[in-house]
PDB file of N, CA and C in Angstrom:
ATOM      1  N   UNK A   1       0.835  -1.184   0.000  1.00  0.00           N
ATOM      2  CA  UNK A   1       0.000   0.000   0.000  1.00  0.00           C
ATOM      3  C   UNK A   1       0.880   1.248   0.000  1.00  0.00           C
ATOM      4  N   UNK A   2       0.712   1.979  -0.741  1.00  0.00           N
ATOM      5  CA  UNK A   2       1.301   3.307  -0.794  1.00  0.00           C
ATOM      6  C   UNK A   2       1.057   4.628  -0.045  1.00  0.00           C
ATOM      7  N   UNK A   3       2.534   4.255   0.654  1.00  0.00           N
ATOM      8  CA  UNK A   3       2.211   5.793   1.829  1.00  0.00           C
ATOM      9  C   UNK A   3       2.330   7.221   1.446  1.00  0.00           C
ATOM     10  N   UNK A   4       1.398   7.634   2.233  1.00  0.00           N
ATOM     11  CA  UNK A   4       1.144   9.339   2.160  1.00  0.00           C
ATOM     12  C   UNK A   4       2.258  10.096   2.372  1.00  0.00           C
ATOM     13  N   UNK A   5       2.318  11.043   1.583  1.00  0.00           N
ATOM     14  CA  UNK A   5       2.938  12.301   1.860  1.00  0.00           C
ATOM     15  C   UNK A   5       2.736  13.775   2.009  1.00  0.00           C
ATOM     16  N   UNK A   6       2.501  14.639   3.176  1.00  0.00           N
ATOM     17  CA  UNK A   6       1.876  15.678   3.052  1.00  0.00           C
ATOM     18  C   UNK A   6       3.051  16.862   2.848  1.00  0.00           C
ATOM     19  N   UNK A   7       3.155  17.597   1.927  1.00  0.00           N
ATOM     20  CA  UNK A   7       4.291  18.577   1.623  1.00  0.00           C
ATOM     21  C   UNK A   7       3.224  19.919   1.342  1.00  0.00           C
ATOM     22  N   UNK A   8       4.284  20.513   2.740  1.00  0.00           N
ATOM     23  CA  UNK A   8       3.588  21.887   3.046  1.00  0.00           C
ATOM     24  C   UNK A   8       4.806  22.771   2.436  1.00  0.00           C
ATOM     25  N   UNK A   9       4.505  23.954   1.665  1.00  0.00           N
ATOM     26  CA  UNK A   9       5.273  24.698   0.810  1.00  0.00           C
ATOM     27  C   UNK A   9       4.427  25.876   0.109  1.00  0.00           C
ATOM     28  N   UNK A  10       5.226  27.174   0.609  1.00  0.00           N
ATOM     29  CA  UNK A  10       4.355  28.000   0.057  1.00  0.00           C
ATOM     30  C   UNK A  10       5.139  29.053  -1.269  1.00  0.00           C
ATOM     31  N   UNK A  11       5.903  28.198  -1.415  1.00  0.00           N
ATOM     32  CA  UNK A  11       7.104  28.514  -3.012  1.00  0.00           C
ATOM     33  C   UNK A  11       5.975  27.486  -4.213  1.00  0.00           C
ATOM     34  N   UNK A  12       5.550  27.962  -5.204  1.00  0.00           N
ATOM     35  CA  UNK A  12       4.821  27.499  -6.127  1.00  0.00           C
ATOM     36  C   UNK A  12       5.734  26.286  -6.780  1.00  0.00           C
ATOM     37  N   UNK A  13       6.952  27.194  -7.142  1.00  0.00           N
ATOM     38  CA  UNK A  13       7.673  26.258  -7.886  1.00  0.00           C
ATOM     39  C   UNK A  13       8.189  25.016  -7.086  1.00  0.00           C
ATOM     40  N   UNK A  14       8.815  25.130  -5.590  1.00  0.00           N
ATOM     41  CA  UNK A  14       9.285  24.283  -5.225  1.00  0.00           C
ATOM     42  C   UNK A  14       8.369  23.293  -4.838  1.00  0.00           C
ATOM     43  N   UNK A  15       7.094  23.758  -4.587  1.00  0.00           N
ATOM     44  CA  UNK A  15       6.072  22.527  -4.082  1.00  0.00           C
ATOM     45  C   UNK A  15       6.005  21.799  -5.646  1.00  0.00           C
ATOM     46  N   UNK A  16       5.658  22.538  -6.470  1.00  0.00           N
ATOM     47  CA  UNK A  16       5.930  21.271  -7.984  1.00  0.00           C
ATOM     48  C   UNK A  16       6.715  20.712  -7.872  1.00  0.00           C
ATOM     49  N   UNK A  17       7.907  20.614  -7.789  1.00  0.00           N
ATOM     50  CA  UNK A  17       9.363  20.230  -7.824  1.00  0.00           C
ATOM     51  C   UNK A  17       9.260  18.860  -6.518  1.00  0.00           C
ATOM     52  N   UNK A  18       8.804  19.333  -5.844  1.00  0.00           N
ATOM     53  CA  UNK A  18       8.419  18.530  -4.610  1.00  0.00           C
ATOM     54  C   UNK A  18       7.868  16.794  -5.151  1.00  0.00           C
ATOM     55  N   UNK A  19       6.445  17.781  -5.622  1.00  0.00           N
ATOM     56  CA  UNK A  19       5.418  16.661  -5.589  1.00  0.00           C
ATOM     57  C   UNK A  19       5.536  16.100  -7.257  1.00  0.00           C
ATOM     58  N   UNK A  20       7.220  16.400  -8.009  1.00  0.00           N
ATOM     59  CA  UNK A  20       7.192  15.788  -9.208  1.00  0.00           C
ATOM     60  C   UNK A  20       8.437  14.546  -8.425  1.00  0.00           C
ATOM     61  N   UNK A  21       9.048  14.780  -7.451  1.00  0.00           N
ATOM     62  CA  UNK A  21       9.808  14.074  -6.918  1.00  0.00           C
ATOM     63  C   UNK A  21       9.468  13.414  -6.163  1.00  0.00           C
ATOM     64  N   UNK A  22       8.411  13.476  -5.559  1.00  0.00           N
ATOM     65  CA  UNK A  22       7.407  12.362  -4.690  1.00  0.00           C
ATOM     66  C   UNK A  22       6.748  11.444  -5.154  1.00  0.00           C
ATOM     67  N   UNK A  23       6.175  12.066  -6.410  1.00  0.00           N
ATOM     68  CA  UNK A  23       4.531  11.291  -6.273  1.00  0.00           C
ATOM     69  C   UNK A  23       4.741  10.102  -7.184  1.00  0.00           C
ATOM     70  N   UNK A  24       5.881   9.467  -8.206  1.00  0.00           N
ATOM     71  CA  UNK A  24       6.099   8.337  -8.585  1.00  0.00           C
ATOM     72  C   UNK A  24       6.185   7.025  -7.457  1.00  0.00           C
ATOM     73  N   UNK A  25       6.165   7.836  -5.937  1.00  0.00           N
ATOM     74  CA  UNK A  25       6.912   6.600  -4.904  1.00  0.00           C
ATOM     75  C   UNK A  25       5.611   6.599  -3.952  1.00  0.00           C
ATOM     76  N   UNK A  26       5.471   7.961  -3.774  1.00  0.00           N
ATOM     77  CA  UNK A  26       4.434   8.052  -2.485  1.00  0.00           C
ATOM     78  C   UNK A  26       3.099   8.420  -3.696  1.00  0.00           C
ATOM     79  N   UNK A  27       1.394   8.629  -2.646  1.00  0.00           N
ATOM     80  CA  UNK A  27       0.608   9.165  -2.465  1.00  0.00           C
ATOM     81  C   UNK A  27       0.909  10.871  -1.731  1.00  0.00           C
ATOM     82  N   UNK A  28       0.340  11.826  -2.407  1.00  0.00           N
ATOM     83  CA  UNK A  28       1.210  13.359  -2.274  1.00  0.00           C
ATOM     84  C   UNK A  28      -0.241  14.022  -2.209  1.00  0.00           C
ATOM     85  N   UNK A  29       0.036  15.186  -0.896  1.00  0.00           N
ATOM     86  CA  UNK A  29      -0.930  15.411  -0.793  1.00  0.00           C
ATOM     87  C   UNK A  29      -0.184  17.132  -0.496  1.00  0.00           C
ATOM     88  N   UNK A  30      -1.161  18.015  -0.657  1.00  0.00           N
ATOM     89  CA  UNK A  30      -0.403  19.753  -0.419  1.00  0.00           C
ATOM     90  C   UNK A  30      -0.508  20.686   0.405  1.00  0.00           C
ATOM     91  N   UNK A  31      -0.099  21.217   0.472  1.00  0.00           N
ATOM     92  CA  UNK A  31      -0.364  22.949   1.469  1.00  0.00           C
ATOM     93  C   UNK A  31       0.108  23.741   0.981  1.00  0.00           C
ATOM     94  N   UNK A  32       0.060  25.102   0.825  1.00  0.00           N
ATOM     95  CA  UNK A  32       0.606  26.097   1.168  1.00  0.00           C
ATOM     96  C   UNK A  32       0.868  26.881   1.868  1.00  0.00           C
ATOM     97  N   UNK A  33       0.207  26.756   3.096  1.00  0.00           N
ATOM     98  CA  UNK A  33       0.293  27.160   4.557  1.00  0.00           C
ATOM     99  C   UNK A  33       0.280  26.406   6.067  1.00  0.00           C
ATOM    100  N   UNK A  34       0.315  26.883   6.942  1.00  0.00           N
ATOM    101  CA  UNK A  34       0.338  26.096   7.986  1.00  0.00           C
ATOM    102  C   UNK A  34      -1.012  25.566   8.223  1.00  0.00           C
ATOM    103  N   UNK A  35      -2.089  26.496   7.741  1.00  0.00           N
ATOM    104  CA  UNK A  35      -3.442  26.106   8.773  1.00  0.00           C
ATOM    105  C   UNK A  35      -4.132  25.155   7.568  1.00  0.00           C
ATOM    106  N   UNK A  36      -3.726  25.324   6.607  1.00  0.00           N
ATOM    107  CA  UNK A  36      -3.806  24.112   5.333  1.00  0.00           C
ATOM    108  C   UNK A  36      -3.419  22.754   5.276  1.00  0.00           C
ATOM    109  N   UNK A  37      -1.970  22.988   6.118  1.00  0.00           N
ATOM    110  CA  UNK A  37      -1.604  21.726   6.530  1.00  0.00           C
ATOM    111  C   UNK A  37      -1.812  20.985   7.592  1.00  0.00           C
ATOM    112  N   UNK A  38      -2.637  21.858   8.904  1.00  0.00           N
ATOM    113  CA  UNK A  38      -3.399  20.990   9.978  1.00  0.00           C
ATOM    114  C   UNK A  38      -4.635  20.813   9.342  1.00  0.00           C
ATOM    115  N   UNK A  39      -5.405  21.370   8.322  1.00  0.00           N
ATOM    116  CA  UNK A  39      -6.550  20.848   8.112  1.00  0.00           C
ATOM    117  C   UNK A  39      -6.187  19.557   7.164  1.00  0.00           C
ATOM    118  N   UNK A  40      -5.383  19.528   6.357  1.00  0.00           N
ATOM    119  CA  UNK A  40      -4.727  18.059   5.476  1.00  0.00           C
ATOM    120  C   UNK A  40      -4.466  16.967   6.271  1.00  0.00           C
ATOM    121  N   UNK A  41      -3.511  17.533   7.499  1.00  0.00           N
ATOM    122  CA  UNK A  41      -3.288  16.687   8.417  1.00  0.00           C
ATOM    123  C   UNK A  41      -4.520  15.488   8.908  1.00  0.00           C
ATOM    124  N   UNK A  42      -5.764  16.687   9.509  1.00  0.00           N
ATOM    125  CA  UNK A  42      -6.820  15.787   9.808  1.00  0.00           C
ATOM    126  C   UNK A  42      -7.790  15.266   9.026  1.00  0.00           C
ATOM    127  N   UNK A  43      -7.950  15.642   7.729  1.00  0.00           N
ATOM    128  CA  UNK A  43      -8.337  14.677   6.757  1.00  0.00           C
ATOM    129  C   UNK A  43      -8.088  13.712   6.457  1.00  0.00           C
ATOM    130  N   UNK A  44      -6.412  13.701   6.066  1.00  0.00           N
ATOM    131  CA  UNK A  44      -5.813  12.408   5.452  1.00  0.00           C
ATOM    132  C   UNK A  44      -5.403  11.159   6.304  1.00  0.00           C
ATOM    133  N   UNK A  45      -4.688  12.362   7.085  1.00  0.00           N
ATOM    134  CA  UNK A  45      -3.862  11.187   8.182  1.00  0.00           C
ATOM    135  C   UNK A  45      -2.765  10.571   7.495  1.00  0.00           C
ATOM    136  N   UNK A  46      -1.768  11.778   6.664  1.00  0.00           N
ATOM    137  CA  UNK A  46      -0.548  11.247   6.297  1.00  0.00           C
ATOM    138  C   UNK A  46       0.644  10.581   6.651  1.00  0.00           C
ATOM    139  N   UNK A  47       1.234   9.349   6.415  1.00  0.00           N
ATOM    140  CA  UNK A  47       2.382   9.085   7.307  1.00  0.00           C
ATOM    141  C   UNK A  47       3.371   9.626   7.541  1.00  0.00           C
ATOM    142  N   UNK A  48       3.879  11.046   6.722  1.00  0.00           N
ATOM    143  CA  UNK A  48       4.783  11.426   7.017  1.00  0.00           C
ATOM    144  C   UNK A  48       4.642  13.187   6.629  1.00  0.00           C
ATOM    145  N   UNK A  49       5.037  14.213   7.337  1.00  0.00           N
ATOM    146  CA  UNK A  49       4.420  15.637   6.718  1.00  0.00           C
ATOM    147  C   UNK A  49       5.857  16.023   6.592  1.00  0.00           C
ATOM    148  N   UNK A  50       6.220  16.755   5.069  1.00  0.00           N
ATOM    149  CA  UNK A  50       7.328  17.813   4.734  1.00  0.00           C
ATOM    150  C   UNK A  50       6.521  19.326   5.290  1.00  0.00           C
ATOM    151  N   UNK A  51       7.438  19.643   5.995  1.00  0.00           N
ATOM    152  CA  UNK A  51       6.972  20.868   5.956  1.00  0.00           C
ATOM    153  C   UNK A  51       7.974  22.110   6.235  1.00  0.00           C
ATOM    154  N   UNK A  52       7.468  23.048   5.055  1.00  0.00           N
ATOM    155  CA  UNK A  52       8.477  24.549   5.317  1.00  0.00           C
ATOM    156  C   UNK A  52       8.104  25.206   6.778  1.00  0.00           C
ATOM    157  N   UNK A  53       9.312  25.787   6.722  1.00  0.00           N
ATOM    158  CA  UNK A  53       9.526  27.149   8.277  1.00  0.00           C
ATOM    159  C   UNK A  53       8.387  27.706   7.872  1.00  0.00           C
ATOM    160  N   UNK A  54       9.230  29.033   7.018  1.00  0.00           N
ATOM    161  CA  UNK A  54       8.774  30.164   6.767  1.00  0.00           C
ATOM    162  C   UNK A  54       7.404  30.298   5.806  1.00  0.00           C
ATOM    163  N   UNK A  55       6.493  30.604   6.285  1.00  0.00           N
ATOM    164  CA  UNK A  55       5.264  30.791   5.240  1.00  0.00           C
ATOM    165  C   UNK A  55       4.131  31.933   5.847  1.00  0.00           C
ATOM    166  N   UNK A  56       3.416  32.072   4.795  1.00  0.00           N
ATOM    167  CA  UNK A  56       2.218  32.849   5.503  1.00  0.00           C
ATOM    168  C   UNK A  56       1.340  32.548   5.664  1.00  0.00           C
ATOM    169  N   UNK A  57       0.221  33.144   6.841  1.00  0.00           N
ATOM    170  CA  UNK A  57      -1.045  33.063   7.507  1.00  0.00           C
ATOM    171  C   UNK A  57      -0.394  32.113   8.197  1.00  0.00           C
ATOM    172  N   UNK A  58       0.296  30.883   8.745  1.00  0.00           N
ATOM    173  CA  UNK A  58       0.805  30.082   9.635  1.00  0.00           C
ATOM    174  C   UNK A  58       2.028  29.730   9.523  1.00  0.00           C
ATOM    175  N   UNK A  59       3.240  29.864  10.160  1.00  0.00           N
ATOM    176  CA  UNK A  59       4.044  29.289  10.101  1.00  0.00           C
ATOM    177  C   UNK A  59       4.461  27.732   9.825  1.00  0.00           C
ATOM    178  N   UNK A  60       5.484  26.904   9.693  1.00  0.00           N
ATOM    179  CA  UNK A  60       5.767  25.488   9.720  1.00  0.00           C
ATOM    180  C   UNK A  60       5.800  25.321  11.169  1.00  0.00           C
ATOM    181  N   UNK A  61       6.379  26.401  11.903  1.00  0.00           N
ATOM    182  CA  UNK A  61       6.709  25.965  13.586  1.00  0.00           C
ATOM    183  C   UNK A  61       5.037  25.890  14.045  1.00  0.00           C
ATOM    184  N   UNK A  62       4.287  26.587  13.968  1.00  0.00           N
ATOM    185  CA  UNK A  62       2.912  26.518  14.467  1.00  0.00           C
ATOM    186  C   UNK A  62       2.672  25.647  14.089  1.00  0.00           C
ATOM    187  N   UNK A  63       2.125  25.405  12.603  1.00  0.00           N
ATOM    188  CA  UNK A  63       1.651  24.333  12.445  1.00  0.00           C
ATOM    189  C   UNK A  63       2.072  22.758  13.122  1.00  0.00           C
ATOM    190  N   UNK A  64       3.263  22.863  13.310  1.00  0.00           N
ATOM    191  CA  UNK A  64       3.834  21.603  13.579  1.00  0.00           C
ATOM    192  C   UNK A  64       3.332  21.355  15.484  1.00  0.00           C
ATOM    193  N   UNK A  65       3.145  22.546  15.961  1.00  0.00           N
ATOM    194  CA  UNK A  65       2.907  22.460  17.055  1.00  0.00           C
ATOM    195  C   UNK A  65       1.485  21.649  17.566  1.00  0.00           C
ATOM    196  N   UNK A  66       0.608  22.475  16.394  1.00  0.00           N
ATOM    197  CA  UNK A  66      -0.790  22.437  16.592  1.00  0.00           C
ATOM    198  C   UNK A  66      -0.898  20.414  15.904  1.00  0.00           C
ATOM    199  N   UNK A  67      -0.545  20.488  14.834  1.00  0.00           N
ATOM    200  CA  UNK A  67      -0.900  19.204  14.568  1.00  0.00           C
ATOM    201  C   UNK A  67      -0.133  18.199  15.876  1.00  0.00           C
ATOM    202  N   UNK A  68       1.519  18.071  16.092  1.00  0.00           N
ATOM    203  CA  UNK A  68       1.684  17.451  17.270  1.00  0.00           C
ATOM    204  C   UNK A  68       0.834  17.508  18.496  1.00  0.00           C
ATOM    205  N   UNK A  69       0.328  18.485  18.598  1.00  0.00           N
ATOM    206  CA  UNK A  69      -0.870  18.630  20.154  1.00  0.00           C
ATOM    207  C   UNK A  69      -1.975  17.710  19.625  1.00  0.00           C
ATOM    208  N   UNK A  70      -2.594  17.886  18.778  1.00  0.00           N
ATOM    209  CA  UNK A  70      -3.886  16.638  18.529  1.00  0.00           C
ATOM    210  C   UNK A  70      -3.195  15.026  17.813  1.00  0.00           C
ATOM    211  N   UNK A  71      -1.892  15.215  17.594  1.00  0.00           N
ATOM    212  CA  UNK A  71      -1.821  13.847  16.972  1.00  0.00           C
ATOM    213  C   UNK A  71      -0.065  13.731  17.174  1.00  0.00           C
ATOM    214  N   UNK A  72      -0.170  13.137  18.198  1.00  0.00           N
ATOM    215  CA  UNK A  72       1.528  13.038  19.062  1.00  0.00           C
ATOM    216  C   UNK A  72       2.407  12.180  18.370  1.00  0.00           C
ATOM    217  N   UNK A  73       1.670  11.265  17.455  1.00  0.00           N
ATOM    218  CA  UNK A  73       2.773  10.631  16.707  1.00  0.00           C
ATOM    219  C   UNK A  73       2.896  10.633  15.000  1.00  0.00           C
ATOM    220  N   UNK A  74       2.592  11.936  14.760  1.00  0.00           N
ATOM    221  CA  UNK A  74       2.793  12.820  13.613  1.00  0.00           C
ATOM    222  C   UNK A  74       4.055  12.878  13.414  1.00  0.00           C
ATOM    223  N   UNK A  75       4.360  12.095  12.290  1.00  0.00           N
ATOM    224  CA  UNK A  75       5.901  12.466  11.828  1.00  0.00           C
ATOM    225  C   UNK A  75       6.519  13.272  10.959  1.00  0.00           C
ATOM    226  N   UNK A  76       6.995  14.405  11.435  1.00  0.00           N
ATOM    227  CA  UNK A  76       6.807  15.730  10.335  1.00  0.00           C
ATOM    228  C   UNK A  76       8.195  16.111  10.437  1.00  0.00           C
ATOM    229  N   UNK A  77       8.818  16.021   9.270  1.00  0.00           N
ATOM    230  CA  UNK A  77      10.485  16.570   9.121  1.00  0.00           C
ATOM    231  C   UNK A  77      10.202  18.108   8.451  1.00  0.00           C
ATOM    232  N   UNK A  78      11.278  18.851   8.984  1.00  0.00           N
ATOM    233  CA  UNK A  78      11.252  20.869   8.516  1.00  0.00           C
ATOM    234  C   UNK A  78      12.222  20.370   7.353  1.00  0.00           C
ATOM    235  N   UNK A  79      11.404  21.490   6.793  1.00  0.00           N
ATOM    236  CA  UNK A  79      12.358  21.860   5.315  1.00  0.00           C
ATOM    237  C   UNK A  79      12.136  23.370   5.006  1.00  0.00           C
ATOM    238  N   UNK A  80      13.592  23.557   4.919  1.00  0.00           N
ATOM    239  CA  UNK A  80      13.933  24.960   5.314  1.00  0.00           C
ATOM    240  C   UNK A  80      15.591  25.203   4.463  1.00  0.00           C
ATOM    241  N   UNK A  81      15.850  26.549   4.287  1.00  0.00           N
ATOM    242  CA  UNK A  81      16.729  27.332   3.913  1.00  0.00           C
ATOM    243  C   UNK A  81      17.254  28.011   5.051  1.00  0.00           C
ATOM    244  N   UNK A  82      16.570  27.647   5.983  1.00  0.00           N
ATOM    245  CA  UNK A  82      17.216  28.913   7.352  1.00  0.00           C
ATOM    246  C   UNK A  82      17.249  27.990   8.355  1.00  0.00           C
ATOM    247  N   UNK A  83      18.001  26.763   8.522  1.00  0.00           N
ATOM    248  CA  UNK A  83      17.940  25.768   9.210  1.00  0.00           C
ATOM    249  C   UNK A  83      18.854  26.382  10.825  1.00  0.00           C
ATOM    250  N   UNK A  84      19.887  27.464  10.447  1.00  0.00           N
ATOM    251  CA  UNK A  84      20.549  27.956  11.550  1.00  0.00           C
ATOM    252  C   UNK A  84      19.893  28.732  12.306  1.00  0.00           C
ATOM    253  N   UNK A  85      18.630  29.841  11.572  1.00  0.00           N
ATOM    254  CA  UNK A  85      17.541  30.256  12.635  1.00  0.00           C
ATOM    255  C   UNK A  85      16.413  29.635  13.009  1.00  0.00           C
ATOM    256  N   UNK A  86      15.664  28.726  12.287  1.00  0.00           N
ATOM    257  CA  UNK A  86      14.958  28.325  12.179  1.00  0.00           C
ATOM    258  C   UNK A  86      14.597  26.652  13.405  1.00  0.00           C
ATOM    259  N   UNK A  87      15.524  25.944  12.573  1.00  0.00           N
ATOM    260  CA  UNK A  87      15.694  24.498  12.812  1.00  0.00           C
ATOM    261  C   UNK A  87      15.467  24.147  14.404  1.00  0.00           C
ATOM    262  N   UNK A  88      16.031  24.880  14.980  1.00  0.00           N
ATOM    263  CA  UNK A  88      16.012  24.600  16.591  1.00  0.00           C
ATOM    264  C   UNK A  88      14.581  25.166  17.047  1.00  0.00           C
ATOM    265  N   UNK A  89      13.361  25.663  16.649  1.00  0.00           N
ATOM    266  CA  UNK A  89      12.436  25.993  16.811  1.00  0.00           C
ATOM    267  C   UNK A  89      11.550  25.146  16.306  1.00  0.00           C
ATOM    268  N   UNK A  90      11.567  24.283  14.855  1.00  0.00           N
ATOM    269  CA  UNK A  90      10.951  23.538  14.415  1.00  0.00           C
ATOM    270  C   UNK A  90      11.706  21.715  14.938  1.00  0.00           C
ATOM    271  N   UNK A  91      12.289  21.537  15.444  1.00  0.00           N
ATOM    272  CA  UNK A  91      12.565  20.830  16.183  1.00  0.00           C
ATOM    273  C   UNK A  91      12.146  21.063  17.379  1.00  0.00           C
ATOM    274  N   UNK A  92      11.993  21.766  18.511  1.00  0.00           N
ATOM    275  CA  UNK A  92      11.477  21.704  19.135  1.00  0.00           C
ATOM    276  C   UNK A  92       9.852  21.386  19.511  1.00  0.00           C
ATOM    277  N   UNK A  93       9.281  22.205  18.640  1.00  0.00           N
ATOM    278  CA  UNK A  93       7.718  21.753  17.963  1.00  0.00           C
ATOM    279  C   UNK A  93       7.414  20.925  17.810  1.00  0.00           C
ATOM    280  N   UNK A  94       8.587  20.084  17.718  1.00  0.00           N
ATOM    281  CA  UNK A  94       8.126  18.285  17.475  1.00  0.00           C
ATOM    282  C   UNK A  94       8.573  17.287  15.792  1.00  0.00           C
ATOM    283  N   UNK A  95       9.182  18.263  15.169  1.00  0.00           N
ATOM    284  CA  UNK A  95       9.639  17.686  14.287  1.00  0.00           C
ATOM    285  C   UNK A  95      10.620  16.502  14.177  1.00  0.00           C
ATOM    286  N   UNK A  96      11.062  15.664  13.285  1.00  0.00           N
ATOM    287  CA  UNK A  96      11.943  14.614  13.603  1.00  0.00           C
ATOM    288  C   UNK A  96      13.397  15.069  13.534  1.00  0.00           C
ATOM    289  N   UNK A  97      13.393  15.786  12.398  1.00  0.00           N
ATOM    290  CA  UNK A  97      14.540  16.117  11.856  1.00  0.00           C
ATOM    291  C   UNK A  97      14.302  17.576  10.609  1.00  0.00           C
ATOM    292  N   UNK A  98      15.744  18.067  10.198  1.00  0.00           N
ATOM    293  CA  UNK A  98      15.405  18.911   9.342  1.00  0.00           C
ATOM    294  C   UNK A  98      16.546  18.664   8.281  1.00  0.00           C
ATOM    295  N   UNK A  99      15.547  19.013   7.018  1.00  0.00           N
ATOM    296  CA  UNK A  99      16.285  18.772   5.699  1.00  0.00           C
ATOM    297  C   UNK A  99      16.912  19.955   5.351  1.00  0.00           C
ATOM    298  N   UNK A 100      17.431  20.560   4.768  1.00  0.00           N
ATOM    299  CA  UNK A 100      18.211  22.366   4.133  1.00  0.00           C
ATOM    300  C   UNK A 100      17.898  21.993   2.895  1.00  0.00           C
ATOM    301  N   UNK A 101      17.275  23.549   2.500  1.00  0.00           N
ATOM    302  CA  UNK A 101      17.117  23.498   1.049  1.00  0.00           C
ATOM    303  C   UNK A 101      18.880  24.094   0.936  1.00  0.00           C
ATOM    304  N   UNK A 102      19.061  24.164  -0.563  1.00  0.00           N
ATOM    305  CA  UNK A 102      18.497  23.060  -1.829  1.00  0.00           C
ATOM    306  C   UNK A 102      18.890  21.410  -1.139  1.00  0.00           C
ATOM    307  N   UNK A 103      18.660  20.601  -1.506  1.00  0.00           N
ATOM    308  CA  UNK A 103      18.220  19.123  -1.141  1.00  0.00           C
ATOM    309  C   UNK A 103      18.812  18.248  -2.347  1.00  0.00           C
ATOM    310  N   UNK A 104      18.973  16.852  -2.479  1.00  0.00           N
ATOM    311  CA  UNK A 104      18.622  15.958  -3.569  1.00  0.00           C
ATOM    312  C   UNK A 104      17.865  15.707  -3.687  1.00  0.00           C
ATOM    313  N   UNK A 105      17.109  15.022  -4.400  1.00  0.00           N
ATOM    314  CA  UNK A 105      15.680  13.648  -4.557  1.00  0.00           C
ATOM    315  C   UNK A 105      16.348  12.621  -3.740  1.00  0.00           C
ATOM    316  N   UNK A 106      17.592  11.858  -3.653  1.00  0.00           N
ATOM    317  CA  UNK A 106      18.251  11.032  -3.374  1.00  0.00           C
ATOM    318  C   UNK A 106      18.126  11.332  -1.518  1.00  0.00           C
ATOM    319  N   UNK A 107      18.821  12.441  -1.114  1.00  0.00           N
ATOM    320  CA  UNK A 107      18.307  12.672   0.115  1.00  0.00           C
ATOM    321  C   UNK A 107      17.174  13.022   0.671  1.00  0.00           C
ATOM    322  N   UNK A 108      16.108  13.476   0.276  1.00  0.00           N
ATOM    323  CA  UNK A 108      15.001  13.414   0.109  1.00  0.00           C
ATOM    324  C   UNK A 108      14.038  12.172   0.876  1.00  0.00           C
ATOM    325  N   UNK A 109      13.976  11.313  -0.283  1.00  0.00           N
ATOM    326  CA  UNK A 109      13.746   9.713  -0.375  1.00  0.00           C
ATOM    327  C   UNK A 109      14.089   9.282   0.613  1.00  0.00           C
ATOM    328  N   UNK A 110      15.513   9.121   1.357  1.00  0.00           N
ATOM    329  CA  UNK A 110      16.381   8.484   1.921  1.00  0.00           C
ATOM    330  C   UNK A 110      16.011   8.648   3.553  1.00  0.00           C
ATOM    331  N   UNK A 111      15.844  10.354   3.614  1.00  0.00           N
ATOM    332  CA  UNK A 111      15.478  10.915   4.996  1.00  0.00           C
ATOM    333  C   UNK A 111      13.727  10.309   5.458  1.00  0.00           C
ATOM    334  N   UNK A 112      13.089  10.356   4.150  1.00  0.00           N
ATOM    335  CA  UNK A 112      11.382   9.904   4.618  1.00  0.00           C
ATOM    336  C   UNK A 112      11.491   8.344   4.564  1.00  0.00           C
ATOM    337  N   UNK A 113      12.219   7.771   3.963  1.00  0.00           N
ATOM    338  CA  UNK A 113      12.196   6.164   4.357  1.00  0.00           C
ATOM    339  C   UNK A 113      12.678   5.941   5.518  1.00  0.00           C
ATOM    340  N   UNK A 114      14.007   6.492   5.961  1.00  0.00           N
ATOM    341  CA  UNK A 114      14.279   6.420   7.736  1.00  0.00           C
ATOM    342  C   UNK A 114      13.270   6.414   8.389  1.00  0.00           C
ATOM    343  N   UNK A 115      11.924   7.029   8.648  1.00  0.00           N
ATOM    344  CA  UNK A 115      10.993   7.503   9.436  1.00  0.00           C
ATOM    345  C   UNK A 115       9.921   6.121   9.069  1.00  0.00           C
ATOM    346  N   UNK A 116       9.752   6.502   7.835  1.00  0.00           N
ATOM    347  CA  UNK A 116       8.534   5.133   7.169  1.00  0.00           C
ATOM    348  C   UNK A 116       9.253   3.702   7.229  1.00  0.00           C
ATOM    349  N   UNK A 117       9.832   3.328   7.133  1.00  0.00           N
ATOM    350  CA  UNK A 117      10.451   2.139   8.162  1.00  0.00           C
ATOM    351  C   UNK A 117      10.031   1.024   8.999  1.00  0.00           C
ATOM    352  N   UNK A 118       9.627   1.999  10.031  1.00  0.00           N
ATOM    353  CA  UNK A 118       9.155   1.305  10.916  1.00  0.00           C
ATOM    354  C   UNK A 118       7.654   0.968  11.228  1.00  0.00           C
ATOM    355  N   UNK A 119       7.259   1.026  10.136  1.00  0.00           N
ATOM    356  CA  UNK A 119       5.704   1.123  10.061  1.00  0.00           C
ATOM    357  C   UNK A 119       5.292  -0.523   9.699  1.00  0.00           C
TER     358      UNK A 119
END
C-alpha cells in the first residue's frame, strides 16, 4: 500500500518540484500554509508531513505544534533554507529532523524512508 505524503510549501515552484519528486513513490498530498496543513493533516492522516519554516497566515513551527498537540505521533520533518535560525524551533515543535534546502531527490527519499520504516 502506498504511503502518504503531506508537503507543506508555500514557493509554487518548489512545491511542484516537490510533488514531481514524490509522487512516482508516495501518495502526495499539499499545502501552502500552515493552517492548510493541519486541516490536510486531519483529513488524510498522512504518514509522514514535509513541511516549510517560513510561510504565511501560519508558520511550519505553528503548524507543527498544533498538529503534534492533537496527533503526538505525527511524523513531520522541517524543510527549510534557514535551518541555523529556524531548525532549533521547528525541532522543538516536534519535528523529527530537518532537511536544508536546496536538497537531492536522493536525500530526500532516503530521509522519509528512515521515518517510514518502521511502520
Amino acid at each position: 500500500m502506498p504511503k502518504w505524503v503531506l508537503i507543506v510549501e508555500d514557493d509554487s515552484a518548489v512545491l511542484e518540484v516537490l510533488e514531481t519528486m514524490l509522487s512516482e513513490r508516495y501518495k502526495v498530498i499539499t499545502a501552502t500554509n500552515g493552517k492548510e496543513a493541519v486541516n490536510n493533516y486531519r483529513m488524510f492522516k498522512p504518514d509522514i508531513v514535509l513541511m516549510d519554516i517560513m510561510m504565511p497566515v501560519m508558520d511550519g513551527i505553528e503548524a507543527t505544534k498544533e498538529i503534534k498537540s492533537k496527533y503526538p505521533n505525527a511524523k513531520i520533518i522541517g524543510v527549510t533554507a534557514f535551518a541555523s535560525q529556524k531548525g532549533k524551533e521547528i525541532l522543538e515543535a516536534g519535528a523529527l529532523e530537518i532537511i536544508e534546502k536546496p536538497f537531492t531527490k536522493k536525500k530526500l527519499i532516503e530521509t522519509i524512508e528512515k521515518y517510514l520504516m518502521n511502520e
